[in-house]
PDB file of N, CA and C in Angstrom:
ATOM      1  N   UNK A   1      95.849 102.487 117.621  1.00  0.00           N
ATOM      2  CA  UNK A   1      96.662 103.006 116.542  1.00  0.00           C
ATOM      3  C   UNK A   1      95.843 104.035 115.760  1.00  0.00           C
ATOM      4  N   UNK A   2      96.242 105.170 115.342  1.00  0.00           N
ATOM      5  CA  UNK A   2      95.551 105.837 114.701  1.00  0.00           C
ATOM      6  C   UNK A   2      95.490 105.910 113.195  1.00  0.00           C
ATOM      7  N   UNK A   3      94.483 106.054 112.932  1.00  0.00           N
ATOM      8  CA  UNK A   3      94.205 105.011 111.114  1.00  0.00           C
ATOM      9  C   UNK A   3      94.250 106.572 110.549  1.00  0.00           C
ATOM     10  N   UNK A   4      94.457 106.372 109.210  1.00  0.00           N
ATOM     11  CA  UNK A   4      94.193 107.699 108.480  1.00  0.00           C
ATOM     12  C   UNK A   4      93.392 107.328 107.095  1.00  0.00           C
ATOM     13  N   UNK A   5      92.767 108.474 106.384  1.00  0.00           N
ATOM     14  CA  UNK A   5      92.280 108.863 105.546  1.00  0.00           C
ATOM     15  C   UNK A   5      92.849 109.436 104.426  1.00  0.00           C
ATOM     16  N   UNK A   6      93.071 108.431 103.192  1.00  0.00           N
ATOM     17  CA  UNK A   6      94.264 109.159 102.130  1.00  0.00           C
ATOM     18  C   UNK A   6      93.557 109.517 100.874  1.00  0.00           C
ATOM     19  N   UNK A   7      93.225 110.626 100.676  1.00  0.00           N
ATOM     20  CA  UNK A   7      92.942 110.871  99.352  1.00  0.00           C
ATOM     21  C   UNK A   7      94.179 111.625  98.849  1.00  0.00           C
ATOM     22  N   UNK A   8      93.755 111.715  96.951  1.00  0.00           N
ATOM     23  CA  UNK A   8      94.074 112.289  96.268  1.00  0.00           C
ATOM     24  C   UNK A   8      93.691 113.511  95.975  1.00  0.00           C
ATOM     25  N   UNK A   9      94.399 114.491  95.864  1.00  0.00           N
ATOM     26  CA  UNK A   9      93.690 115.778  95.729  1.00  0.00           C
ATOM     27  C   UNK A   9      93.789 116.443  94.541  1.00  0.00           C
ATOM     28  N   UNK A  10      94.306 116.013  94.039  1.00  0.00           N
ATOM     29  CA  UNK A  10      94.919 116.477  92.429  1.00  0.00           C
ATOM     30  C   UNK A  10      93.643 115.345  91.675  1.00  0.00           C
ATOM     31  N   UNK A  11      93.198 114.269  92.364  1.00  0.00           N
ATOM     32  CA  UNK A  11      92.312 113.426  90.858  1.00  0.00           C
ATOM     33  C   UNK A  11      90.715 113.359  91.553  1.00  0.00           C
ATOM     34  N   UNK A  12      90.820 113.904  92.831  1.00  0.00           N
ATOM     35  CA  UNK A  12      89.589 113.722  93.687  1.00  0.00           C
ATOM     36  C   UNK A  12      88.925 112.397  94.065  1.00  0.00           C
ATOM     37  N   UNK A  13      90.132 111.291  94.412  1.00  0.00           N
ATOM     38  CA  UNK A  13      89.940 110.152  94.619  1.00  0.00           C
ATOM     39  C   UNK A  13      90.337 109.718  95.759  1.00  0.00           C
ATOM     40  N   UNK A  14      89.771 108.731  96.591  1.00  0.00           N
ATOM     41  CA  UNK A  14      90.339 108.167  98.041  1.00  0.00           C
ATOM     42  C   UNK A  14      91.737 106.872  97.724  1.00  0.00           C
ATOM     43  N   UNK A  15      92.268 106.849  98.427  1.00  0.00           N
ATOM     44  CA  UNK A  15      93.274 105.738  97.796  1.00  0.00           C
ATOM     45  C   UNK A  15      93.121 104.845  99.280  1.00  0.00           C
ATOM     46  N   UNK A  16      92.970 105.106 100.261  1.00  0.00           N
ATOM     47  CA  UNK A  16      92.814 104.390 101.520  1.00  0.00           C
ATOM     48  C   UNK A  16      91.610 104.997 102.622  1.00  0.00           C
ATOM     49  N   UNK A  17      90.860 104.532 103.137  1.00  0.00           N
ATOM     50  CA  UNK A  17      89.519 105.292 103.748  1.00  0.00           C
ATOM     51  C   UNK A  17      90.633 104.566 105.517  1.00  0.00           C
ATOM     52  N   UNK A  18      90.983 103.926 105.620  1.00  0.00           N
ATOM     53  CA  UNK A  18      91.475 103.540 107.261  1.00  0.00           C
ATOM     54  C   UNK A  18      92.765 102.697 106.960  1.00  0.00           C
ATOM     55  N   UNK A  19      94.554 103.827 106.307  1.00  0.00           N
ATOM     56  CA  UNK A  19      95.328 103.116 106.792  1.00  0.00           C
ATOM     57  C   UNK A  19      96.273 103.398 107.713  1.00  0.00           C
ATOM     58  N   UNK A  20      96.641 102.310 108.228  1.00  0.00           N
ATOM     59  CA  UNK A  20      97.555 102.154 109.527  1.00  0.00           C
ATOM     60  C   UNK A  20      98.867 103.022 109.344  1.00  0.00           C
ATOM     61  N   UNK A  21      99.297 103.510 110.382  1.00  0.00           N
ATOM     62  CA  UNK A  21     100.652 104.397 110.244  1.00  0.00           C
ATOM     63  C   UNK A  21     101.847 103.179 111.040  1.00  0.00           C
ATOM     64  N   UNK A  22     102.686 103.445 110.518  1.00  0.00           N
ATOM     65  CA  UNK A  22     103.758 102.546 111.030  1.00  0.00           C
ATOM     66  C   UNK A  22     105.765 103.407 111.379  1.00  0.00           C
ATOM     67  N   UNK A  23     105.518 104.075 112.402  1.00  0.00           N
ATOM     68  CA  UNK A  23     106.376 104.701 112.925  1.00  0.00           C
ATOM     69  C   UNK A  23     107.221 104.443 113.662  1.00  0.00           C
ATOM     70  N   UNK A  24     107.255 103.033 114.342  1.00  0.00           N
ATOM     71  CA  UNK A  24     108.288 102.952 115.068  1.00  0.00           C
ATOM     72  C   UNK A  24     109.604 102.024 114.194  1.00  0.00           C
ATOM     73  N   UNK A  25     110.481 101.654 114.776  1.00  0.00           N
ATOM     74  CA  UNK A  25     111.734 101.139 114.331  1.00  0.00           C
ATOM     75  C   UNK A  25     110.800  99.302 113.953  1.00  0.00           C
ATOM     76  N   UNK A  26     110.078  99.162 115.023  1.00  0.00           N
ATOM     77  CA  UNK A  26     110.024  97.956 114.991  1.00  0.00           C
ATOM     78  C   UNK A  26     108.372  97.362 113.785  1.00  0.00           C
ATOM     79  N   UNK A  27     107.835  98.467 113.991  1.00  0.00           N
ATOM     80  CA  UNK A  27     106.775  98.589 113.269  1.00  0.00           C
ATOM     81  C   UNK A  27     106.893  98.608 111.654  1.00  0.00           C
ATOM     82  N   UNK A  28     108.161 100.021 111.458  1.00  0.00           N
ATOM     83  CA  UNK A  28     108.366 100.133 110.107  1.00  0.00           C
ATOM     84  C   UNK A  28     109.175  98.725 109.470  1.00  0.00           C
ATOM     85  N   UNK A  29     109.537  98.229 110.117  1.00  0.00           N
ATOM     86  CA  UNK A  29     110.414  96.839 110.348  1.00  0.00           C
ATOM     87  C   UNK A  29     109.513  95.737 109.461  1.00  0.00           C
ATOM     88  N   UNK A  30     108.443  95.405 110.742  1.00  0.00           N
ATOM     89  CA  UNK A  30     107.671  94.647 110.091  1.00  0.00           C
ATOM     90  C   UNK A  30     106.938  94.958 109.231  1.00  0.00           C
ATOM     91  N   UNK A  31     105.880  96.239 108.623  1.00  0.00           N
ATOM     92  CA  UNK A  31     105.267  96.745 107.458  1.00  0.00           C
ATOM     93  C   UNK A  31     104.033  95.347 107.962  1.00  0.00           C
ATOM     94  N   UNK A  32     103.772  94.599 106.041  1.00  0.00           N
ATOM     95  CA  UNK A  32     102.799  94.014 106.125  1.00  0.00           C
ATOM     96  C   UNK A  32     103.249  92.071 105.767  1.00  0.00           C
ATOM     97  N   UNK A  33     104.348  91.769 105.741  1.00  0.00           N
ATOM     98  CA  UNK A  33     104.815  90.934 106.169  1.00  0.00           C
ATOM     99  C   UNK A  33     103.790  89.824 107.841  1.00  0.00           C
ATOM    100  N   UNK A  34     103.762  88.861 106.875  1.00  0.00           N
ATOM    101  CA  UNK A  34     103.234  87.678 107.583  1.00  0.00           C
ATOM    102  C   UNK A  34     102.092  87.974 107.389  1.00  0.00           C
ATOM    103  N   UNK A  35     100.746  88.743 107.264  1.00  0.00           N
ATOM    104  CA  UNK A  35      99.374  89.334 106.520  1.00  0.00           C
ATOM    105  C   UNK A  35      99.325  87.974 105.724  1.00  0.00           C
ATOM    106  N   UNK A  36      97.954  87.989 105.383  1.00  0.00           N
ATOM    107  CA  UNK A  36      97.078  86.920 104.529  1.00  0.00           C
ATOM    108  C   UNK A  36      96.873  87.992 103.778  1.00  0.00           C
ATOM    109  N   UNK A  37      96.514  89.366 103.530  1.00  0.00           N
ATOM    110  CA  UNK A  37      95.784  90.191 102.992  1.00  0.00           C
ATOM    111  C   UNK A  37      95.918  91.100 102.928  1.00  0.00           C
ATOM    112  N   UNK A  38      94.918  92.359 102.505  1.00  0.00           N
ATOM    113  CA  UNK A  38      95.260  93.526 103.251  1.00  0.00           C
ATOM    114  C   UNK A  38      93.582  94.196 102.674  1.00  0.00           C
ATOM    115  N   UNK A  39      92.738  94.734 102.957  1.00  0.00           N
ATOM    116  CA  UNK A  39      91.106  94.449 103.039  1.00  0.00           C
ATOM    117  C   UNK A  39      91.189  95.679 102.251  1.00  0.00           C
ATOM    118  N   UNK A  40      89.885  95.541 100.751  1.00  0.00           N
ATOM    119  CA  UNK A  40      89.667  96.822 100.224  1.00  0.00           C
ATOM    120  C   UNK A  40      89.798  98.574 101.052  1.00  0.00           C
ATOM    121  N   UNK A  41      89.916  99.038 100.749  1.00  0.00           N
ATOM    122  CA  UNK A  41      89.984 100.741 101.717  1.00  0.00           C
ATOM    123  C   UNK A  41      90.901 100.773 102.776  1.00  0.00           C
ATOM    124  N   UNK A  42      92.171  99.135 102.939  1.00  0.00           N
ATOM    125  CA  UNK A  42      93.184  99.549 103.835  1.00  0.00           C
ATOM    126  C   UNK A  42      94.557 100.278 103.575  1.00  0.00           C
ATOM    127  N   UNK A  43      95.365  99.840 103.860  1.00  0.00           N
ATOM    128  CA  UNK A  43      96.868 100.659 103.831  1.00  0.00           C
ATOM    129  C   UNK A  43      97.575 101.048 105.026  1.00  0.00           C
ATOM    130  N   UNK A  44      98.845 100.975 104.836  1.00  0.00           N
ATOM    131  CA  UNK A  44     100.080 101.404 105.759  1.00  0.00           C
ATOM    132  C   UNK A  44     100.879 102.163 105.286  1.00  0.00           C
ATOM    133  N   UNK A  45     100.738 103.511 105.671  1.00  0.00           N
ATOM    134  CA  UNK A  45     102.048 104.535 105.590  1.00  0.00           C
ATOM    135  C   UNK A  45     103.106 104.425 106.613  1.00  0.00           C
ATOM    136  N   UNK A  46     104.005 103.880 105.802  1.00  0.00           N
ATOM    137  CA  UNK A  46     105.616 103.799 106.387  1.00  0.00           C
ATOM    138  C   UNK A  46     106.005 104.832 106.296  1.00  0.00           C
ATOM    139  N   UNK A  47     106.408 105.724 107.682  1.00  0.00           N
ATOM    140  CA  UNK A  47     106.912 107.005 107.626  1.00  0.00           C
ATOM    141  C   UNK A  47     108.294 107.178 109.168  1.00  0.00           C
ATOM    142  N   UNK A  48     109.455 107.377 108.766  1.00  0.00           N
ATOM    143  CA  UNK A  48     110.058 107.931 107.806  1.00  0.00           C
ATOM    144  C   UNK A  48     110.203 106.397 106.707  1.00  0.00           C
ATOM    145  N   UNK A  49     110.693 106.525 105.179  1.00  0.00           N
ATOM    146  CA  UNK A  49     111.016 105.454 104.653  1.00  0.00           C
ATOM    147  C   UNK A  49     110.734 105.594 103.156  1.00  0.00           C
ATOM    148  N   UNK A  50     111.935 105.078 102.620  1.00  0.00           N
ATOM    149  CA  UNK A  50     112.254 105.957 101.189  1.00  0.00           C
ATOM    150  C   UNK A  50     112.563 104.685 100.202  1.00  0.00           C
ATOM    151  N   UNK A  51     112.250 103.387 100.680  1.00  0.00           N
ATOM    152  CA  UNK A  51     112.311 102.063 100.046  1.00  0.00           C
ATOM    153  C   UNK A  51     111.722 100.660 100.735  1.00  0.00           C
ATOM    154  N   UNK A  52     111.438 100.124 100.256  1.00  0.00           N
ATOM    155  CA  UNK A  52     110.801  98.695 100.673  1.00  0.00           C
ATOM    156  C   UNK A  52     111.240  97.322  99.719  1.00  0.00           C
ATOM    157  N   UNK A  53     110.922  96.519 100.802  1.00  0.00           N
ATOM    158  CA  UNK A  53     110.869  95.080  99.726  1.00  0.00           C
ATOM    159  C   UNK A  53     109.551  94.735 100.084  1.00  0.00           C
ATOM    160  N   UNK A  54     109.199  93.577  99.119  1.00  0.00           N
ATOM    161  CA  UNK A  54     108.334  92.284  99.628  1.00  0.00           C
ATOM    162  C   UNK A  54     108.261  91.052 100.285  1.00  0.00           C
ATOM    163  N   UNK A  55     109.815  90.710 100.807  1.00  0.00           N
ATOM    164  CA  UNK A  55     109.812  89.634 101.019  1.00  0.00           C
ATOM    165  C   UNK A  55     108.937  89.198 102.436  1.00  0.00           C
ATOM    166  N   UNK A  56     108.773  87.477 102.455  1.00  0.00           N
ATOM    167  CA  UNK A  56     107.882  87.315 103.279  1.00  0.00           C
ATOM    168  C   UNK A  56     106.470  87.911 103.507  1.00  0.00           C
ATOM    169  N   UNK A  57     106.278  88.133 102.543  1.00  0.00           N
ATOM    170  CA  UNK A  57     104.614  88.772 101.810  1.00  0.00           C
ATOM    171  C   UNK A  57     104.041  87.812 101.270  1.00  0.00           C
ATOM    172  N   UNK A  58     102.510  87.307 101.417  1.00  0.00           N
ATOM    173  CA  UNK A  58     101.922  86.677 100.836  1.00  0.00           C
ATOM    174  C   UNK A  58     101.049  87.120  99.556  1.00  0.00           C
ATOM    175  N   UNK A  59     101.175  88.651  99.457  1.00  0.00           N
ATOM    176  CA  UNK A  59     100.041  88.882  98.202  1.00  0.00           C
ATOM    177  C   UNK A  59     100.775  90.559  97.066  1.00  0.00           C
ATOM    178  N   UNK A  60     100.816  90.010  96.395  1.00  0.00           N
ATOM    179  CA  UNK A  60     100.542  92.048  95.681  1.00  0.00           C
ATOM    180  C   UNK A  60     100.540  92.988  96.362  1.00  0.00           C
ATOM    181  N   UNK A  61     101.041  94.062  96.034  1.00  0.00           N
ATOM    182  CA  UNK A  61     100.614  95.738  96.828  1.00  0.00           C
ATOM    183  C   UNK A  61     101.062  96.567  95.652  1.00  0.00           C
ATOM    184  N   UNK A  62     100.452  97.624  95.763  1.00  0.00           N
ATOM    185  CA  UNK A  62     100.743  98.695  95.068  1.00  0.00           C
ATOM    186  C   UNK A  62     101.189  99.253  95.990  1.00  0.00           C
ATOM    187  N   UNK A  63     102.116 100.520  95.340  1.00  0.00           N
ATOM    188  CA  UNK A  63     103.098 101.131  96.479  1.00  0.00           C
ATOM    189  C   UNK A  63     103.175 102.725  96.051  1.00  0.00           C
ATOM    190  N   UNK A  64     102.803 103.612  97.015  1.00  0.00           N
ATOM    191  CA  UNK A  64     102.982 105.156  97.015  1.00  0.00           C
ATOM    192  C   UNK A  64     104.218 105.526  97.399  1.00  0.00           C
ATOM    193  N   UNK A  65     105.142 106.226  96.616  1.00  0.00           N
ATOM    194  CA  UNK A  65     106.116 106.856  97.262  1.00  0.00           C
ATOM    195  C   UNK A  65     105.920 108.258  97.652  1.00  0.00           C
ATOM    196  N   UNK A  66     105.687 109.140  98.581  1.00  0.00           N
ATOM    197  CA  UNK A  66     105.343 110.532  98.494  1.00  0.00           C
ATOM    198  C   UNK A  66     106.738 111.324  99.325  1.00  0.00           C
ATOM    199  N   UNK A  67     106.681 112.261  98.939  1.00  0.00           N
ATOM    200  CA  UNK A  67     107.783 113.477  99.743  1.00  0.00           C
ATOM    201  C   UNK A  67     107.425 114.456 101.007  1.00  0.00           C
ATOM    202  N   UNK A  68     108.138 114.707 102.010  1.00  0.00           N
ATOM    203  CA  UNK A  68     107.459 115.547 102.430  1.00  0.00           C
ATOM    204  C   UNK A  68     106.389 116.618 102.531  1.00  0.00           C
ATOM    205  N   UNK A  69     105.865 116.453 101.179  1.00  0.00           N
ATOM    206  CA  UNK A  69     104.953 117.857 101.283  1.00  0.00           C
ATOM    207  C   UNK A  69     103.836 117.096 100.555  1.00  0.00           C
ATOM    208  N   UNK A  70     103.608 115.597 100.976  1.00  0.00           N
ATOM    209  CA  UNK A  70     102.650 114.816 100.589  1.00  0.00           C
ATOM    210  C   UNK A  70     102.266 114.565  99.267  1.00  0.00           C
ATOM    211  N   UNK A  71     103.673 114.694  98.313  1.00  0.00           N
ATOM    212  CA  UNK A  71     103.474 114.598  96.722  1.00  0.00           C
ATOM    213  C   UNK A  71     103.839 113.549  96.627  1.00  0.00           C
ATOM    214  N   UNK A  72     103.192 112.805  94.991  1.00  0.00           N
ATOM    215  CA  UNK A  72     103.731 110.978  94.567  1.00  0.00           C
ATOM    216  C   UNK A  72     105.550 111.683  94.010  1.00  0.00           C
ATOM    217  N   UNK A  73     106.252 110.795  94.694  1.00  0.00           N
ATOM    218  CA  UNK A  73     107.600 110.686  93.547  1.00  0.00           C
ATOM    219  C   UNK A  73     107.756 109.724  93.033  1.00  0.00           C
ATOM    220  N   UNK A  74     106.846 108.529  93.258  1.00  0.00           N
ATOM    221  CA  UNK A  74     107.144 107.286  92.643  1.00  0.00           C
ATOM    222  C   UNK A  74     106.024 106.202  92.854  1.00  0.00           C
ATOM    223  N   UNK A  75     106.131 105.480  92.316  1.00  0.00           N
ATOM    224  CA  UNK A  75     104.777 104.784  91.481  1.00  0.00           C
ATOM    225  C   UNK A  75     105.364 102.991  91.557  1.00  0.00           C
ATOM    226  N   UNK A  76     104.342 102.243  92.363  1.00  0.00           N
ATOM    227  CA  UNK A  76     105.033 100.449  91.560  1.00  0.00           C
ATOM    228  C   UNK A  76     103.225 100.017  91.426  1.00  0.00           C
ATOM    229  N   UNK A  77     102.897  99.307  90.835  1.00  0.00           N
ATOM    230  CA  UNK A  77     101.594  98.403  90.778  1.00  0.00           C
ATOM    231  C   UNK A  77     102.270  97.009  91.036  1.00  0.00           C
ATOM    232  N   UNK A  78     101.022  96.229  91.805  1.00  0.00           N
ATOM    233  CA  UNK A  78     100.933  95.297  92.072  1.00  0.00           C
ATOM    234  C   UNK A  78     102.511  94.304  91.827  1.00  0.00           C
ATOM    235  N   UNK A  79     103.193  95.141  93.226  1.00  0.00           N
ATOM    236  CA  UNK A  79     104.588  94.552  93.559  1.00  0.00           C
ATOM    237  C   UNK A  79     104.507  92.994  93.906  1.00  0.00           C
ATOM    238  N   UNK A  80     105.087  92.506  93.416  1.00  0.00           N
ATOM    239  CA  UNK A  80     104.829  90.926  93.843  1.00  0.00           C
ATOM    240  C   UNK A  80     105.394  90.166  94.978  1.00  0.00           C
ATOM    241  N   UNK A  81     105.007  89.330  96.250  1.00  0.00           N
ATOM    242  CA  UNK A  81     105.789  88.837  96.848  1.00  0.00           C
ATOM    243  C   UNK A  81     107.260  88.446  96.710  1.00  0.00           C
ATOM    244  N   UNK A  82     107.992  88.630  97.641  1.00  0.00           N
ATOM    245  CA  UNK A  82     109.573  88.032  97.387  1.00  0.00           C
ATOM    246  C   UNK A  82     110.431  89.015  96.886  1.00  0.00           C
ATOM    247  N   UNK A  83     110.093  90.610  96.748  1.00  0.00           N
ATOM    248  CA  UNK A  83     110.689  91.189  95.814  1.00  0.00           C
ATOM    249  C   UNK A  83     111.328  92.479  96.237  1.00  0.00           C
ATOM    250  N   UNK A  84     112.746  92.497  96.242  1.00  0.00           N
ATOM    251  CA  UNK A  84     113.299  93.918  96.611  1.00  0.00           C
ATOM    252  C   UNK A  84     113.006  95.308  95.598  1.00  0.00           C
ATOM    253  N   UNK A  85     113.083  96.546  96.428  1.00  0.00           N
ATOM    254  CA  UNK A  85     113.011  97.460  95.610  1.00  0.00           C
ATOM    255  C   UNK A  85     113.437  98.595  95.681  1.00  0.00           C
ATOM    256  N   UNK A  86     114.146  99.756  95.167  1.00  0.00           N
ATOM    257  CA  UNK A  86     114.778 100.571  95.446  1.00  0.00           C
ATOM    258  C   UNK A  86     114.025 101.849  95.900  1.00  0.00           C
ATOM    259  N   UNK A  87     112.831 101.827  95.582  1.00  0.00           N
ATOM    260  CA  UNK A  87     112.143 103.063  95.837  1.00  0.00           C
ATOM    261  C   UNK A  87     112.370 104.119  94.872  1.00  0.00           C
ATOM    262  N   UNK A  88     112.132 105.373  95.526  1.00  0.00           N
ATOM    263  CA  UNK A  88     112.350 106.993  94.881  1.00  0.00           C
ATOM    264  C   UNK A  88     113.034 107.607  95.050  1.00  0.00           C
ATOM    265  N   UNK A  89     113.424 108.933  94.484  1.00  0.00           N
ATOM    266  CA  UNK A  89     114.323 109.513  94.784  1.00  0.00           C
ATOM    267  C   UNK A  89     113.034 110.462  95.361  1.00  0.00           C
ATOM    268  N   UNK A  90     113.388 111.167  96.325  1.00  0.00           N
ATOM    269  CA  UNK A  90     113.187 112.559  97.485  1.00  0.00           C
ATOM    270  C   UNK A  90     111.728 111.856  98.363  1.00  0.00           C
ATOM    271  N   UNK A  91     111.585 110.090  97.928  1.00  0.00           N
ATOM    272  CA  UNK A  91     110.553 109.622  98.647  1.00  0.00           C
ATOM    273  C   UNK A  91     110.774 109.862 100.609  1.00  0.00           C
ATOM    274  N   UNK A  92     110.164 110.094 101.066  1.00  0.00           N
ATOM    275  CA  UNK A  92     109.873 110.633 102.580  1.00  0.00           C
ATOM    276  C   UNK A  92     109.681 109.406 103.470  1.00  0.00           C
ATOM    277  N   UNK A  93     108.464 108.794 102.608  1.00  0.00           N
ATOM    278  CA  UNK A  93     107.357 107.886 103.433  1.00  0.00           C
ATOM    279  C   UNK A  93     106.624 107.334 102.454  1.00  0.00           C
ATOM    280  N   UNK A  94     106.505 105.790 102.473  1.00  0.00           N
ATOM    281  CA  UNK A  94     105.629 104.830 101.521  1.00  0.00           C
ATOM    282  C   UNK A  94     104.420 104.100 102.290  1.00  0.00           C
ATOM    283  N   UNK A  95     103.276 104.346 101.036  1.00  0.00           N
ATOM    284  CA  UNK A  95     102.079 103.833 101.284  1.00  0.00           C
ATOM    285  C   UNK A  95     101.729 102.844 100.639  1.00  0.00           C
ATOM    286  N   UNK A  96     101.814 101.479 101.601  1.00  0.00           N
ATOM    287  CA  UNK A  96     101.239 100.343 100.883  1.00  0.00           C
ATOM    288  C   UNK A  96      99.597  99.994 100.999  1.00  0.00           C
ATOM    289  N   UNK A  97      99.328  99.732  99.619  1.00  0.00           N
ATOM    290  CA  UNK A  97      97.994  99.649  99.496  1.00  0.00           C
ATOM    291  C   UNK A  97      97.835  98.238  98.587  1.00  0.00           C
ATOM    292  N   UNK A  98      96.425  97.763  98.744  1.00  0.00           N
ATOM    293  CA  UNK A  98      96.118  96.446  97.837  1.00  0.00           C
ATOM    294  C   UNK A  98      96.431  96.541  96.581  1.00  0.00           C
ATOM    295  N   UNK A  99      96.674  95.613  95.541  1.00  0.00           N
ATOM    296  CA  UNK A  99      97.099  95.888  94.558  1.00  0.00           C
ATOM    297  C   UNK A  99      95.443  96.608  93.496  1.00  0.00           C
ATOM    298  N   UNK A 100      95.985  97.262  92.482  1.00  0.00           N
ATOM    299  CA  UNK A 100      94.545  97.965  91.955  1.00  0.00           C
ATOM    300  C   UNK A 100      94.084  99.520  91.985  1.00  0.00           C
ATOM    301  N   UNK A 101      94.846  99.703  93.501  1.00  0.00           N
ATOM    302  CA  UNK A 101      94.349 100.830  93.993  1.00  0.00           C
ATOM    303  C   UNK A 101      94.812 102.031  93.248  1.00  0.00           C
ATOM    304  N   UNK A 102      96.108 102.236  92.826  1.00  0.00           N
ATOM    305  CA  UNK A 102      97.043 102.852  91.953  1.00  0.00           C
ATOM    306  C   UNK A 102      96.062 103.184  90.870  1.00  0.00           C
ATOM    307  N   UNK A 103      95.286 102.018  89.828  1.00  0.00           N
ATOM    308  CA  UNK A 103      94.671 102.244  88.574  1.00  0.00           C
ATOM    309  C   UNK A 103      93.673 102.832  89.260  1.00  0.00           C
ATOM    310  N   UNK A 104      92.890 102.317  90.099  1.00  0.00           N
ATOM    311  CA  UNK A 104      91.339 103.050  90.581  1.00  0.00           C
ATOM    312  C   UNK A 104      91.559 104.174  90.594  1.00  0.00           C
ATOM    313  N   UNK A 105      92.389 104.750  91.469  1.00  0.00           N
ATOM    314  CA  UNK A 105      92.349 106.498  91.920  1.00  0.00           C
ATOM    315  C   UNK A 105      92.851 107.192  90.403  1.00  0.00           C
ATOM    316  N   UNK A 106      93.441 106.389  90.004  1.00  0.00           N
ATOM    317  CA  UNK A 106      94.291 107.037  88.503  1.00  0.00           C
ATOM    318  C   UNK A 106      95.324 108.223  88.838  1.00  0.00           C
ATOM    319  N   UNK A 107      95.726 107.783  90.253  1.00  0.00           N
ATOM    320  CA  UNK A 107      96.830 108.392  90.842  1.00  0.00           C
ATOM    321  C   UNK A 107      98.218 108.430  89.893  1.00  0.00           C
ATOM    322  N   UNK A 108      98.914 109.819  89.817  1.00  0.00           N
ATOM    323  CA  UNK A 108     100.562 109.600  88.882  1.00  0.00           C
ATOM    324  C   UNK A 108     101.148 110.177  89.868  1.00  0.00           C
ATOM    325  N   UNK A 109     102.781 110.229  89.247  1.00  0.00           N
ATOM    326  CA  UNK A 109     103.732 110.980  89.703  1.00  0.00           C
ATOM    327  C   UNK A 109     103.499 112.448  89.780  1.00  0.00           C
ATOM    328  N   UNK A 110     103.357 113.140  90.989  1.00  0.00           N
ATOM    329  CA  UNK A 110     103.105 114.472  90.884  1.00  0.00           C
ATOM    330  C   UNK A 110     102.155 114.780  91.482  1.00  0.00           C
ATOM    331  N   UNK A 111     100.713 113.557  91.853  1.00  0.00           N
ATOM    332  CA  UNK A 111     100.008 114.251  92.037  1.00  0.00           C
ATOM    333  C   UNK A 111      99.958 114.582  93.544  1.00  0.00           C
ATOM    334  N   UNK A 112      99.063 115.540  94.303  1.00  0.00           N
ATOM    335  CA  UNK A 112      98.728 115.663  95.854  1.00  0.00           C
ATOM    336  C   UNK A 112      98.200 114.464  96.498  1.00  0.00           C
ATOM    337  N   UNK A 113      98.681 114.645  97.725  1.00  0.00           N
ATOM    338  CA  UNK A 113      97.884 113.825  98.450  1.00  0.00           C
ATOM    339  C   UNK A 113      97.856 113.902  99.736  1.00  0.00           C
ATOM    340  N   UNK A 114      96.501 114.295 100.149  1.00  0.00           N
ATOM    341  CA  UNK A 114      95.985 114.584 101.388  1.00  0.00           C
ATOM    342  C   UNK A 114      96.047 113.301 102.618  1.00  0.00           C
ATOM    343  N   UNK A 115      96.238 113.485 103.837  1.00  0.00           N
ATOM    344  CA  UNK A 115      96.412 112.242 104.968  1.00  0.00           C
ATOM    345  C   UNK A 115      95.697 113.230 106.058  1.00  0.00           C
ATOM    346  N   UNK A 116      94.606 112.633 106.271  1.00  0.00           N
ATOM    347  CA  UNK A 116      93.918 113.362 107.469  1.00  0.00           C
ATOM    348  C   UNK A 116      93.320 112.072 108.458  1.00  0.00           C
ATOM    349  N   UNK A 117      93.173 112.211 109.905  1.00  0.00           N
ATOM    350  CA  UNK A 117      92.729 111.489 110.710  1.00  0.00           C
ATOM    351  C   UNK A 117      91.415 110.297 109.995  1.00  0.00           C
ATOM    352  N   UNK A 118      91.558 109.614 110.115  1.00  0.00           N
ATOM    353  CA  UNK A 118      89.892 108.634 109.956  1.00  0.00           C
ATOM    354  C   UNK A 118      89.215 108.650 110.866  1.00  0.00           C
TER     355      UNK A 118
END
């Protein structure tokens, strides 16, 4: 599977150093469901995909919504297991990350964000 490299380019911060892409029907399907975890510097970009839930999640995530042209349109911290959600409006593709990660990078709405090979 090929992992990627997500920084921020607008705050000069990494938000994921190796996460997983999840492209197929069955992949974007499952996301991170049934996981114990999800390990500092990981993540899954769900692409195409413009909303998510939590259910059948065992832990927190913070959640990237970005648009085609790799901008945030939308913002959740530490989403809690069990929990539906509507997403963004002009969201493309969502990046789930551990919960935290959102405050660390001091990532907002608006800013860039770069996805290059790991």
């Amino acid at each position: 599977m090929k992992m990627l490299r997500i920084t921020n380019h607008t705050r000069h911060t990494t938000l994921a150093e190796a996460c997983e892409q999840a492209r197929s029907f069955v992949a974007r399907g499952r996301g991170l469901m049934g996981r114990t975890d999800l390990a500092p510097g990981a993540g899954m970009l769900i692409d195409p995909c413009s909303s998510i839930h939590t259910f059948f999640m065992r832990f927190p995530i913070d959640v990237v919504f970005i648009n085609r042209a790799h901008q945030v349109v939308g913002l959740h911290t530490a989403m809690p297991p069990g929990r539906p959600y509507a997403g963004a409006r002009g969201a493309r593709a969502v990046i789930e990350l551990p919960a935290g990660v959102i405050a660390a990078s001091r990532t907002q709405i608006g800013d860039q964000l770069e996805l290059d090979a790991a």
